[in-house]
Protein backbone atom coordinates (compact mmCIF):
# COMPACT_ATOMS: atom_id res chain seq x y z
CA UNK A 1 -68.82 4.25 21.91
CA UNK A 2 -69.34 4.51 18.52
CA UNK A 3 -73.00 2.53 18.67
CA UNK A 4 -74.07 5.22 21.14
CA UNK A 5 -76.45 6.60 18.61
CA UNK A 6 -77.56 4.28 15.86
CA UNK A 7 -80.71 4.32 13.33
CA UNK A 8 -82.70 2.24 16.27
CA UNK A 9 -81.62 4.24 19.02
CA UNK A 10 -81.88 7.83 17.93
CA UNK A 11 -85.31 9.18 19.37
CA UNK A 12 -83.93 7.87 22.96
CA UNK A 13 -80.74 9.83 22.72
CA UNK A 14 -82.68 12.67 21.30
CA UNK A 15 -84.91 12.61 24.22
CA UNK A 16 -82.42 12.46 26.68
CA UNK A 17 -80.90 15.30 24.71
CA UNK A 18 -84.18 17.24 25.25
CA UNK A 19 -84.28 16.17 29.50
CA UNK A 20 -80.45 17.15 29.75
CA UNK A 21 -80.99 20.50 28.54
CA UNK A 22 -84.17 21.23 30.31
CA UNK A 23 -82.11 20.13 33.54
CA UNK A 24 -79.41 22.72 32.46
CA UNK A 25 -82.23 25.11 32.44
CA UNK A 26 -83.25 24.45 35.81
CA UNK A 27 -79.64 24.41 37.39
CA UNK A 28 -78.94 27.85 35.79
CA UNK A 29 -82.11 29.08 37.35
CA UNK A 30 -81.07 27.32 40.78
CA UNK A 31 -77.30 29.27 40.46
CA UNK A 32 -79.23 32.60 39.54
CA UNK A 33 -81.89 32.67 42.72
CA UNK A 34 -79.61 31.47 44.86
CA UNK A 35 -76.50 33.77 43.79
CA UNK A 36 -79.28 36.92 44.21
CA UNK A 37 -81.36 36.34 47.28
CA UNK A 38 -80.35 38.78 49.30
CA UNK A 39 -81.11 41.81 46.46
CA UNK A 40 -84.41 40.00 46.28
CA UNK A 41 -87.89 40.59 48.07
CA UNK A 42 -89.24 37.55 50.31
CA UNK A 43 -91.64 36.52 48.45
CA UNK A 44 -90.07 36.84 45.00
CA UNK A 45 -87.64 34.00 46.60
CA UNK A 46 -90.72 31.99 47.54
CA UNK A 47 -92.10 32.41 43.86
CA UNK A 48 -88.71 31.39 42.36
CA UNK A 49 -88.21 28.11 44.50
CA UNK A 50 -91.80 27.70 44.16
CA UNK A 51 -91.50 27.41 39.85
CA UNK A 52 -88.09 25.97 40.50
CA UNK A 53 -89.97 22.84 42.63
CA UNK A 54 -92.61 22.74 39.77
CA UNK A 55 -90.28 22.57 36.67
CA UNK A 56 -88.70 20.02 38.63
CA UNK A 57 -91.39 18.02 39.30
CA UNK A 58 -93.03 18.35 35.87
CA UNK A 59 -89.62 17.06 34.49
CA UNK A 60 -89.48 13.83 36.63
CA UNK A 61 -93.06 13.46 35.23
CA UNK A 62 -92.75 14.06 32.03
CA UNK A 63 -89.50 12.25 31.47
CA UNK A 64 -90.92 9.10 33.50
CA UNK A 65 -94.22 9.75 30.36
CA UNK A 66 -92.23 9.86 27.60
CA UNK A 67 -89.80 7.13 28.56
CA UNK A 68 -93.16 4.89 29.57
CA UNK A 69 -94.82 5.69 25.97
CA UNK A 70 -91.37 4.39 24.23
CA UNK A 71 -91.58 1.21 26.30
CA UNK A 72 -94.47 0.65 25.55
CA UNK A 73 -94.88 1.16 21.95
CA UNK A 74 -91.27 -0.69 21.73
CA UNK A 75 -93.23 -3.81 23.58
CA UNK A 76 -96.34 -3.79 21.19
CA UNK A 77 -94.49 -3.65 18.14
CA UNK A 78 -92.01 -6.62 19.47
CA UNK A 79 -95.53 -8.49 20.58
CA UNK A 80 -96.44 -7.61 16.66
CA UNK A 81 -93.55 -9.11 15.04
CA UNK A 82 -93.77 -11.92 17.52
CA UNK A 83 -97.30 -12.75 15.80
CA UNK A 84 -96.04 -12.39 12.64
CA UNK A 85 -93.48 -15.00 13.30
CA UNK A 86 -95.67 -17.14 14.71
CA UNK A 87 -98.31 -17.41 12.13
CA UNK A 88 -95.79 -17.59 9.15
């Protein structure tokens, strides 16, 4: 537990950091519709689960982005010291 977040390491626990609290974000919104849909109009509901099912989808997107950017730049600069070894 203590090498949960090291030097290497931080920007990923920072970024799941940023995803965790955006999910809080969304599950307080969840509890608040849901706990007031009967004082609420019809289609104020419809609006709310509507942005609810956006925010959700735009975080499995944009998590999936940003995690797929840090692969990828991990993998180039691993292919980069790879040549480096090679040629020396």
């Amino acid at each position: 537990m203590k090498n949960f977040i090291t030097k290497e390491n931080i920007w990923y626990r920072l970024q799941q950091l940023i995803i965790f609290l955006l999910h809080l974000v969304l599950l307080k919104w969840m509890f608040y519709t849901l706990s007031n849909t009967g004082k609420m109009q019809t289609m104020e509901v419809f609006y709310h689960f509507f942005g609810m099912s956006l925010m959700g989808a735009a975080l499995i997107r944009g998590s999936a982005y940003w995690a797929n950017h840090h692969y990828v730049k991990e993998l180039k600069l691993k292919s980069q010291n790879l040549n480096k070894e090679s040629e020396s």
